[in-house]
PDB file of N, CA and C in Angstrom:
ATOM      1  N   UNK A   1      37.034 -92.809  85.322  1.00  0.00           N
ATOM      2  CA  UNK A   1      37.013 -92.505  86.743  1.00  0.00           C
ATOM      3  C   UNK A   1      38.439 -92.123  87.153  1.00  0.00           C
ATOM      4  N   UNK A   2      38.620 -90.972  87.797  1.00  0.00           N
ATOM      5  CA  UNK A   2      39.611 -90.431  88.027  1.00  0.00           C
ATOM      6  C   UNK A   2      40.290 -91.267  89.719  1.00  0.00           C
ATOM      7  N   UNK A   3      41.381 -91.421  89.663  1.00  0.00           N
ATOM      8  CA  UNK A   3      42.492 -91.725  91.323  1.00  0.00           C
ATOM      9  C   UNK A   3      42.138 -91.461  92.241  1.00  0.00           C
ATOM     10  N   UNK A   4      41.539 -90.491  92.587  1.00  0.00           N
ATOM     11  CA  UNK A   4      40.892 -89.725  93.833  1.00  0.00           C
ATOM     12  C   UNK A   4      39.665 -90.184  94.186  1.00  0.00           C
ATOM     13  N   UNK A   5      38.548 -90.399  93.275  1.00  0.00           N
ATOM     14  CA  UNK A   5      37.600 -91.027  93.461  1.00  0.00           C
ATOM     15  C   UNK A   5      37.401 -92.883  93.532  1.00  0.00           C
ATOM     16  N   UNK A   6      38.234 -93.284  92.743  1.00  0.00           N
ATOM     17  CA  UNK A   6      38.466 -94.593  93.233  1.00  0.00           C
ATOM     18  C   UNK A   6      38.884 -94.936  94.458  1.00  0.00           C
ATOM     19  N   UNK A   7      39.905 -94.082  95.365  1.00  0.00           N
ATOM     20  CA  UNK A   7      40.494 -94.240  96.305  1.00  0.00           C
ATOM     21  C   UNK A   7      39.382 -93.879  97.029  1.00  0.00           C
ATOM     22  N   UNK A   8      38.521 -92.852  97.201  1.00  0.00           N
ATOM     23  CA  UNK A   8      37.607 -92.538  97.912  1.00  0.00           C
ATOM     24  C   UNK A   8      36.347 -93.601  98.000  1.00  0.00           C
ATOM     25  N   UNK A   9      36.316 -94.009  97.016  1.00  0.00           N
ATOM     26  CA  UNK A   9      35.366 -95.231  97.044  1.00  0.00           C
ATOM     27  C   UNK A   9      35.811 -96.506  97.676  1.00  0.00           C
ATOM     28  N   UNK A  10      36.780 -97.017  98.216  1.00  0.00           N
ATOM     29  CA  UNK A  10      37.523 -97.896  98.519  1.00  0.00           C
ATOM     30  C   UNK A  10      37.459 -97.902 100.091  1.00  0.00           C
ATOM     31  N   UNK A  11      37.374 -96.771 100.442  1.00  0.00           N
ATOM     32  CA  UNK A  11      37.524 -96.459 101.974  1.00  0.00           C
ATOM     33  C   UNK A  11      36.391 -97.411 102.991  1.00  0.00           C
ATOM     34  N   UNK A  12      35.493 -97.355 102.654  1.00  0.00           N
ATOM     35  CA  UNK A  12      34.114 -98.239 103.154  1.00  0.00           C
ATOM     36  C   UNK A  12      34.563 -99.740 103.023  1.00  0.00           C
ATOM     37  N   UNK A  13      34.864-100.031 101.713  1.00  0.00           N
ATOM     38  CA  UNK A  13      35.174-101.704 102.404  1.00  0.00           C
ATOM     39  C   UNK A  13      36.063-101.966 102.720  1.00  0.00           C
ATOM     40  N   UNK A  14      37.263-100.792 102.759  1.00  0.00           N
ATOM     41  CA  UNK A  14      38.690-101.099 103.315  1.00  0.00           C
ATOM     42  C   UNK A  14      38.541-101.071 104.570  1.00  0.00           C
ATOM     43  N   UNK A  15      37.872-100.124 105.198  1.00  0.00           N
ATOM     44  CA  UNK A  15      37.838-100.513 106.642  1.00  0.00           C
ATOM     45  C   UNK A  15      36.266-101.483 107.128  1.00  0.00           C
ATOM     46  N   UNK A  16      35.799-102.350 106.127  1.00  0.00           N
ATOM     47  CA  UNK A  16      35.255-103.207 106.372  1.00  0.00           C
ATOM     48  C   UNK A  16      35.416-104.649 106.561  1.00  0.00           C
ATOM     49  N   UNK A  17      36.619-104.271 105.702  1.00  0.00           N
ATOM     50  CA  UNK A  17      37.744-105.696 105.544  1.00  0.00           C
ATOM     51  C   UNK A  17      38.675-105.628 106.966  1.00  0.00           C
ATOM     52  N   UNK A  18      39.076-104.140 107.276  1.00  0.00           N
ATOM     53  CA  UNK A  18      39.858-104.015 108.316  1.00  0.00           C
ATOM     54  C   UNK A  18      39.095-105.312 109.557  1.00  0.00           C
ATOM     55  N   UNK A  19      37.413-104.909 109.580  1.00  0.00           N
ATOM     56  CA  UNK A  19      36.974-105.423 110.721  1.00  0.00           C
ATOM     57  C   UNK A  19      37.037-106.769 110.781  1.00  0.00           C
ATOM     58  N   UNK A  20      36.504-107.368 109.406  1.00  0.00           N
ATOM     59  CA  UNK A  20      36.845-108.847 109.617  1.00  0.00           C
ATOM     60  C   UNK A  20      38.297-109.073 110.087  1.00  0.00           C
ATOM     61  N   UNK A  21      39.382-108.526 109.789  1.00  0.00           N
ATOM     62  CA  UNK A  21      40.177-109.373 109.872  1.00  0.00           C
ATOM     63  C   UNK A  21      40.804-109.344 111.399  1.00  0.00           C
ATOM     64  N   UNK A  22      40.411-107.879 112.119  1.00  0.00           N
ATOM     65  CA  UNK A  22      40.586-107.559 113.997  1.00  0.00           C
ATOM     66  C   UNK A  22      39.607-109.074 113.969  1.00  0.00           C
ATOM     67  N   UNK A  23      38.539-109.259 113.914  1.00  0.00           N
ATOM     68  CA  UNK A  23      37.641-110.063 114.650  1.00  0.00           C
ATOM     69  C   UNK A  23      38.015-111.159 114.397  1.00  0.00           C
ATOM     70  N   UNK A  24      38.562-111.759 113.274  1.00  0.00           N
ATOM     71  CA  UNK A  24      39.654-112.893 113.352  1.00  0.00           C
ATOM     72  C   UNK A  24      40.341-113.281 113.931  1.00  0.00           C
ATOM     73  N   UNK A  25      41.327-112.004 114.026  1.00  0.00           N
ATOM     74  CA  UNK A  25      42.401-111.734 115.093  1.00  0.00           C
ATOM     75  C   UNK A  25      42.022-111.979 116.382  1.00  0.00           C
ATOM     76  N   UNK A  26      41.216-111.250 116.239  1.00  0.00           N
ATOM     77  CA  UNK A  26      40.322-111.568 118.009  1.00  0.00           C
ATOM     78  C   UNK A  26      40.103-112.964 118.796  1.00  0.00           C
ATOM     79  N   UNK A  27      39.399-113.372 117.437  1.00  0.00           N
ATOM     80  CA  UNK A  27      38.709-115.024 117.714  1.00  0.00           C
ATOM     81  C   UNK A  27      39.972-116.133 117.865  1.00  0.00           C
ATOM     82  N   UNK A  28      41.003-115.780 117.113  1.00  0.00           N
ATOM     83  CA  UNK A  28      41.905-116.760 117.275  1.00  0.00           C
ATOM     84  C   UNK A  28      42.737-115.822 118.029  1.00  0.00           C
ATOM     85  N   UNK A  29      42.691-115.266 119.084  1.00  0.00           N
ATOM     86  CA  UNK A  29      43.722-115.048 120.467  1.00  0.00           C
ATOM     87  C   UNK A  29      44.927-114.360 120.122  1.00  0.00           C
ATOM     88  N   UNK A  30      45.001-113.649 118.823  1.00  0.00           N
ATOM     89  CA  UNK A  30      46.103-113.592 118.334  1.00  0.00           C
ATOM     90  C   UNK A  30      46.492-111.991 118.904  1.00  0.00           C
ATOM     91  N   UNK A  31      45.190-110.902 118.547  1.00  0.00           N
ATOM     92  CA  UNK A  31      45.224-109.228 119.010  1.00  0.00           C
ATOM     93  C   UNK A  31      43.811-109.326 119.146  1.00  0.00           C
ATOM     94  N   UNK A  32      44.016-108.528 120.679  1.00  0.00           N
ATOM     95  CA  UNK A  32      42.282-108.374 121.122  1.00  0.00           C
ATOM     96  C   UNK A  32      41.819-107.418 120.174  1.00  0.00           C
ATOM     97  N   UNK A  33      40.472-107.253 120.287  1.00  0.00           N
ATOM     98  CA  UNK A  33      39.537-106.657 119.673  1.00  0.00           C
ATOM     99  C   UNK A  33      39.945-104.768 120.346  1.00  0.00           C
ATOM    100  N   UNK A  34      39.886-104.881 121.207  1.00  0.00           N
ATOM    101  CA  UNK A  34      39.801-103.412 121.887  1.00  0.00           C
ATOM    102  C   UNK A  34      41.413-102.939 121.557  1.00  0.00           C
ATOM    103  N   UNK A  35      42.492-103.771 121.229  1.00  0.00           N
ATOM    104  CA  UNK A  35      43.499-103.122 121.400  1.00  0.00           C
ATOM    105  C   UNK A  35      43.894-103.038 119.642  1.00  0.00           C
ATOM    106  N   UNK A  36      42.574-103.183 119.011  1.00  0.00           N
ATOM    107  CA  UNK A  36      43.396-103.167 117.380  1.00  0.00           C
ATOM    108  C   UNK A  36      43.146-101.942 116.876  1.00  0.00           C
ATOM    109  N   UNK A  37      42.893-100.783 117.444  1.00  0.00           N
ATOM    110  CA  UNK A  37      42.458 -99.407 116.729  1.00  0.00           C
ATOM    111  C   UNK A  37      43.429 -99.075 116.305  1.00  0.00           C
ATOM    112  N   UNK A  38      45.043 -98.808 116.631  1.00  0.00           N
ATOM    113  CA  UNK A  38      46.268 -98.453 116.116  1.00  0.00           C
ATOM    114  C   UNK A  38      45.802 -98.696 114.599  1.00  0.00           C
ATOM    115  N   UNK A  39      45.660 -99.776 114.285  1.00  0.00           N
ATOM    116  CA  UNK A  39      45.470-100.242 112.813  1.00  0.00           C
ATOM    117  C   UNK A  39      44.637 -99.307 111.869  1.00  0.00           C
ATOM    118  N   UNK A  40      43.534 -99.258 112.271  1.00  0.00           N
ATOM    119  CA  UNK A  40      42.574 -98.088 111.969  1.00  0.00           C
ATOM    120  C   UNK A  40      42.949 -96.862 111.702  1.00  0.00           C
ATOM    121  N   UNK A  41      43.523 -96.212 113.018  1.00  0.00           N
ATOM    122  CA  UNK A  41      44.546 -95.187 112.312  1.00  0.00           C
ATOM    123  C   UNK A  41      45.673 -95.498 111.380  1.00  0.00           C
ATOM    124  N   UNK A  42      46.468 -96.247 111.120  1.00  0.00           N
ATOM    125  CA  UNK A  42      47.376 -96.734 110.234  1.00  0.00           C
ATOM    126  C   UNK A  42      46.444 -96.651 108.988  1.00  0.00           C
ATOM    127  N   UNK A  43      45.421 -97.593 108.832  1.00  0.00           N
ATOM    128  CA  UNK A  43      44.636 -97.609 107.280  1.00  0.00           C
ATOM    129  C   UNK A  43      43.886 -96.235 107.093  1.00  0.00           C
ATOM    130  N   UNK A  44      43.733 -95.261 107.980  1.00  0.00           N
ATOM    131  CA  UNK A  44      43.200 -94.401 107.577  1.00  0.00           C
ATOM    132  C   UNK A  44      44.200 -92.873 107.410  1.00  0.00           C
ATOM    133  N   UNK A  45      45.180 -93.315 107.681  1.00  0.00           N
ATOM    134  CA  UNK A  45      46.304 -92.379 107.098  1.00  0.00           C
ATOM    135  C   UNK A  45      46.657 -93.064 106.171  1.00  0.00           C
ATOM    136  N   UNK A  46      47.143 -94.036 105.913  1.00  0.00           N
ATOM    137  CA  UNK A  46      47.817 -94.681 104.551  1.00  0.00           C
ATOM    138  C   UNK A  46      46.280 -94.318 102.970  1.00  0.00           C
ATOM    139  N   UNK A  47      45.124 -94.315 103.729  1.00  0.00           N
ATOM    140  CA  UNK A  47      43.995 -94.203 102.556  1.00  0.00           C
ATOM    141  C   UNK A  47      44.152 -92.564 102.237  1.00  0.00           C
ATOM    142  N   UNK A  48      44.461 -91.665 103.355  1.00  0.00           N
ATOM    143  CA  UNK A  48      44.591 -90.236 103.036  1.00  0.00           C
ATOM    144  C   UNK A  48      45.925 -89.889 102.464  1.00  0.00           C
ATOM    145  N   UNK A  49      46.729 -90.677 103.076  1.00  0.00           N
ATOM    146  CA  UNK A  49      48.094 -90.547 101.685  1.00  0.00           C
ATOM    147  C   UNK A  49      47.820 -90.445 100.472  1.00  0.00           C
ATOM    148  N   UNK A  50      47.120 -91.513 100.086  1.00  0.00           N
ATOM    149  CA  UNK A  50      47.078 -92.217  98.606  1.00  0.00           C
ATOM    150  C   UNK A  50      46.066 -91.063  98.186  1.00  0.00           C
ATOM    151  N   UNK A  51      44.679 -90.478  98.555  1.00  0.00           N
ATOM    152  CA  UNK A  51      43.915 -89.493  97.957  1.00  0.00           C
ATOM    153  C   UNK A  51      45.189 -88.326  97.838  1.00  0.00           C
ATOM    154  N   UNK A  52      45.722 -87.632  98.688  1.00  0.00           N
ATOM    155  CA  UNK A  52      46.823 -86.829  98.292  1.00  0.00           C
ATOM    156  C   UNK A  52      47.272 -87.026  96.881  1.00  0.00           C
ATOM    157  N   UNK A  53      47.901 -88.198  97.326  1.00  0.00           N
ATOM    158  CA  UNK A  53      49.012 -88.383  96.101  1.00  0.00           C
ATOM    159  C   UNK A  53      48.241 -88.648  94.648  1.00  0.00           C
ATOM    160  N   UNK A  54      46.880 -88.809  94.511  1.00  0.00           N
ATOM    161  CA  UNK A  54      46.113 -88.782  93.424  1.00  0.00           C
ATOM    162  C   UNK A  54      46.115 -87.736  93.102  1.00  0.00           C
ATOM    163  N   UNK A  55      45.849 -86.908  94.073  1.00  0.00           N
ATOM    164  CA  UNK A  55      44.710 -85.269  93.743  1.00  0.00           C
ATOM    165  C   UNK A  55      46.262 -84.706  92.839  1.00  0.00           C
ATOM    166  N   UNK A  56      47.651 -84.805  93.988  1.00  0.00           N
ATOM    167  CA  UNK A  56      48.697 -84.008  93.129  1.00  0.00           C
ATOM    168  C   UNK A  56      49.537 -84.648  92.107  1.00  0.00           C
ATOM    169  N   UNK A  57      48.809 -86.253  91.470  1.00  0.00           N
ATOM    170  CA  UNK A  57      49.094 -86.406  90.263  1.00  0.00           C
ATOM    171  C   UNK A  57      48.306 -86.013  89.220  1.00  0.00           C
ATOM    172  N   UNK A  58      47.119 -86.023  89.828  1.00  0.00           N
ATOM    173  CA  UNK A  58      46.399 -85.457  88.804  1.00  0.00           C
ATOM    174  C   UNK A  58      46.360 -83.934  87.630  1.00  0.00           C
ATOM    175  N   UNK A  59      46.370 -83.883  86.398  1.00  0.00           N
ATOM    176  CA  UNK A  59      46.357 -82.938  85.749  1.00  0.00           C
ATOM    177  C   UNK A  59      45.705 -81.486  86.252  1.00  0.00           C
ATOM    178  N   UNK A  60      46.427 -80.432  86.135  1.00  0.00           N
ATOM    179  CA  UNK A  60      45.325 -78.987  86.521  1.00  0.00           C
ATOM    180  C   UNK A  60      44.063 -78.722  85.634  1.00  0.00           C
ATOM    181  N   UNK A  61      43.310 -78.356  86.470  1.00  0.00           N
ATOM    182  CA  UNK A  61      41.822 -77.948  85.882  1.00  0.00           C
ATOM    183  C   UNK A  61      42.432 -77.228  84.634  1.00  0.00           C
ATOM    184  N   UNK A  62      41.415 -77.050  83.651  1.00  0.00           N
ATOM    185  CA  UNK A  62      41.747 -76.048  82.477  1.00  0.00           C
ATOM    186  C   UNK A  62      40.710 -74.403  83.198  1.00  0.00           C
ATOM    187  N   UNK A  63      41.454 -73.254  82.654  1.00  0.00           N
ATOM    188  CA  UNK A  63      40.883 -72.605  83.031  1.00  0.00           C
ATOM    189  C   UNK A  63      39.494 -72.145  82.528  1.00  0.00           C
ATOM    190  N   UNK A  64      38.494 -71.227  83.563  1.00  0.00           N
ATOM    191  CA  UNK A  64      37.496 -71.315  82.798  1.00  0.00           C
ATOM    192  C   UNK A  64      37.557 -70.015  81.519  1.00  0.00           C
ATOM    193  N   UNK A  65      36.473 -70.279  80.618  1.00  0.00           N
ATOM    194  CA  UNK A  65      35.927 -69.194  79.261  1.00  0.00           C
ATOM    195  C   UNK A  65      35.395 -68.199  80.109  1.00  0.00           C
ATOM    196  N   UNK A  66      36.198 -67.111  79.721  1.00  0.00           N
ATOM    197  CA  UNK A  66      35.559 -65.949  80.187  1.00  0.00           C
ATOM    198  C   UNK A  66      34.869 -65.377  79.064  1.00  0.00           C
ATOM    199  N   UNK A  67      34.028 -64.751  79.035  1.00  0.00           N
ATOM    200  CA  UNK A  67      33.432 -63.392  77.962  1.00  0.00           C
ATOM    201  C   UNK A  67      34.290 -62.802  76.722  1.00  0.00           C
ATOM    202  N   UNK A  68      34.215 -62.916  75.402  1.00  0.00           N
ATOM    203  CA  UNK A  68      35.321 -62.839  74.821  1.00  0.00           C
ATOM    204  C   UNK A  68      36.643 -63.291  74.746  1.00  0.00           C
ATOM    205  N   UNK A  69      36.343 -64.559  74.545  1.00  0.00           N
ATOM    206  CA  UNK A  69      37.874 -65.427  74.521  1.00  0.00           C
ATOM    207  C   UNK A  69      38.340 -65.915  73.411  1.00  0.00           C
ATOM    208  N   UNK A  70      37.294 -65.916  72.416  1.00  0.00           N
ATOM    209  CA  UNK A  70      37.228 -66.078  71.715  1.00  0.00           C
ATOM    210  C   UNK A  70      37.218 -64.589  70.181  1.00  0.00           C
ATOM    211  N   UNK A  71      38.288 -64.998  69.538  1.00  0.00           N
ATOM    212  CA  UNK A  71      38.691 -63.586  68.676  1.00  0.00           C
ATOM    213  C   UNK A  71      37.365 -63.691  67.910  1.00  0.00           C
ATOM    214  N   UNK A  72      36.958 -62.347  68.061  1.00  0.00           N
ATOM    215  CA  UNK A  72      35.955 -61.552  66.928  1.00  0.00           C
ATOM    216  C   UNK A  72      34.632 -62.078  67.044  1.00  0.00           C
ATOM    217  N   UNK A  73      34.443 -62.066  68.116  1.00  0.00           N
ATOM    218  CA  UNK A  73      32.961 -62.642  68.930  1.00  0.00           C
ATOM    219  C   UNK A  73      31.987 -61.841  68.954  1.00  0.00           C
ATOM    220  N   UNK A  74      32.218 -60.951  69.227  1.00  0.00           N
ATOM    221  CA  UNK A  74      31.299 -59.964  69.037  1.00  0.00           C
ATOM    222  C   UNK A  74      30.279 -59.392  70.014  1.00  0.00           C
ATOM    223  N   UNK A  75      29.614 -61.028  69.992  1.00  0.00           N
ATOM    224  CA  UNK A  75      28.599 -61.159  71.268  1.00  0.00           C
ATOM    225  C   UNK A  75      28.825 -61.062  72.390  1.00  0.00           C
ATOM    226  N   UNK A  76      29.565 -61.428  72.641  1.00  0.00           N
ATOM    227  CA  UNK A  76      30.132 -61.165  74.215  1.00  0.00           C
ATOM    228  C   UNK A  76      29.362 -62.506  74.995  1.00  0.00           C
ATOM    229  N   UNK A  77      29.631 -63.222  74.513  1.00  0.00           N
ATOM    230  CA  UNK A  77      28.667 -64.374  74.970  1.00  0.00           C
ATOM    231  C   UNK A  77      29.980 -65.757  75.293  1.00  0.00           C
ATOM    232  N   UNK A  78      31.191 -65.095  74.774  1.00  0.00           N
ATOM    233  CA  UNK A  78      32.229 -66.045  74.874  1.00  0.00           C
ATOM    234  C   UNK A  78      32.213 -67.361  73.867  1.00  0.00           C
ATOM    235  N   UNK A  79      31.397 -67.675  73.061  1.00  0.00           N
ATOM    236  CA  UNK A  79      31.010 -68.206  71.777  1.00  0.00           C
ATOM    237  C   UNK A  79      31.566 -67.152  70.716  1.00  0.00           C
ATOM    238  N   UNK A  80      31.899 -68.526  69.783  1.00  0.00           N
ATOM    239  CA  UNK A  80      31.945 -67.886  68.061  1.00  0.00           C
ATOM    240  C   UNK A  80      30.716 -66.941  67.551  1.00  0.00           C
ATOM    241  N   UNK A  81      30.970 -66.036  67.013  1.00  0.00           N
ATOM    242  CA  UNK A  81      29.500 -65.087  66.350  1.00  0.00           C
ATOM    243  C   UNK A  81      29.100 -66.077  65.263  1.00  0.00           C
ATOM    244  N   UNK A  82      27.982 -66.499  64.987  1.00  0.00           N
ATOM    245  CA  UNK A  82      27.483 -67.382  63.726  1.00  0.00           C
ATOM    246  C   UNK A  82      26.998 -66.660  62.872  1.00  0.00           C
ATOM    247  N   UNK A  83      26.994 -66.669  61.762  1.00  0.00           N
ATOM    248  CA  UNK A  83      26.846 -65.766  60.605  1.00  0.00           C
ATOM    249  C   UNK A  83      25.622 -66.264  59.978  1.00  0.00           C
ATOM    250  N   UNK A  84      24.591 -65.695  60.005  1.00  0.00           N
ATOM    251  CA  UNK A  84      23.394 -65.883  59.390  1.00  0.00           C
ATOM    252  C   UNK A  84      22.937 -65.884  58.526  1.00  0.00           C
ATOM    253  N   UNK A  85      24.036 -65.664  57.737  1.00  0.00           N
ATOM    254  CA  UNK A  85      23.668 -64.982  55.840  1.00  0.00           C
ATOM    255  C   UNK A  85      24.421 -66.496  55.448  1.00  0.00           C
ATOM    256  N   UNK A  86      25.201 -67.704  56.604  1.00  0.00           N
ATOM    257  CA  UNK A  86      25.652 -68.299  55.975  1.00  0.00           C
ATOM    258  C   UNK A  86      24.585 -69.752  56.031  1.00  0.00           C
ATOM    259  N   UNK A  87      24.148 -69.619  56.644  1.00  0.00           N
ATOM    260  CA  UNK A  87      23.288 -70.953  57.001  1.00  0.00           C
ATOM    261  C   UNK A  87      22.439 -71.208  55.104  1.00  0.00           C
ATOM    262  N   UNK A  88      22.970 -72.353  55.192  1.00  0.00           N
ATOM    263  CA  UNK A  88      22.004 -73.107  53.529  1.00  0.00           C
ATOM    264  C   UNK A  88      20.567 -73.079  53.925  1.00  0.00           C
ATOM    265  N   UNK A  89      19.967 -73.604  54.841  1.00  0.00           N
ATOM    266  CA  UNK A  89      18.877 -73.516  54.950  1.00  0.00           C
ATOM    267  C   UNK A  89      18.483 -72.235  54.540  1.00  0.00           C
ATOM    268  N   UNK A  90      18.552 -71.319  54.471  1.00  0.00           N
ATOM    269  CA  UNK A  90      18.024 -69.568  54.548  1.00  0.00           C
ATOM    270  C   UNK A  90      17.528 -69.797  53.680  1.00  0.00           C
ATOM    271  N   UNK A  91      16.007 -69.257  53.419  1.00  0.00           N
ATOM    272  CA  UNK A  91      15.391 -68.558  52.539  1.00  0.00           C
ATOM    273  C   UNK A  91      15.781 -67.101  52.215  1.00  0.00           C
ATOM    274  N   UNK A  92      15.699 -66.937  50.717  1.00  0.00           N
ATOM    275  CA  UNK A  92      15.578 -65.332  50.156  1.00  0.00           C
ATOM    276  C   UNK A  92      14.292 -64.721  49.903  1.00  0.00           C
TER     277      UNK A  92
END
């Protein structure tokens, strides 16, 4: 599993955890409930940081096989040509 997708998977109980812990906050008088959204935005830029910083650690795609990429193909199929005279199985 690649950085980007872990981080992306994380997002749901990170800001599920966020809620318990406002409503904590809440219950014990500490930060009302209505005034804890700052936070929210805080965890939800700090979670879009971190996908960033995955995506541009992550390795570049390889490019794709085009049609003849392969030397002396023949087929044009972008595959090796297989030689039919070589297969053991063959009957004469």
């Amino acid at each position: 599993m690649n950085a980007w997708l872990l981080i992306r998977r994380l997002r749901g109980p990170a800001f599920l955890i966020m809620v318990g812990i406002t409503a904590l906050l809440d219950q014990w008088g500490v930060l009302r409930f209505s005034r804890s959204w700052p936070l929210y935005l805080i965890l939800a830029g700090i979670l879009g940081l971190a996908e960033r910083a995955a995506i541009a650690a992550a390795p570049p795609a390889l490019p794709p096989l085009y049609p003849g990429a392969y030397a002396g193909s023949g087929s044009g199929s972008g595959l090796p040509a297989a030689d039919p005279l070589a297969d053991p199985n063959r009957r004469a």
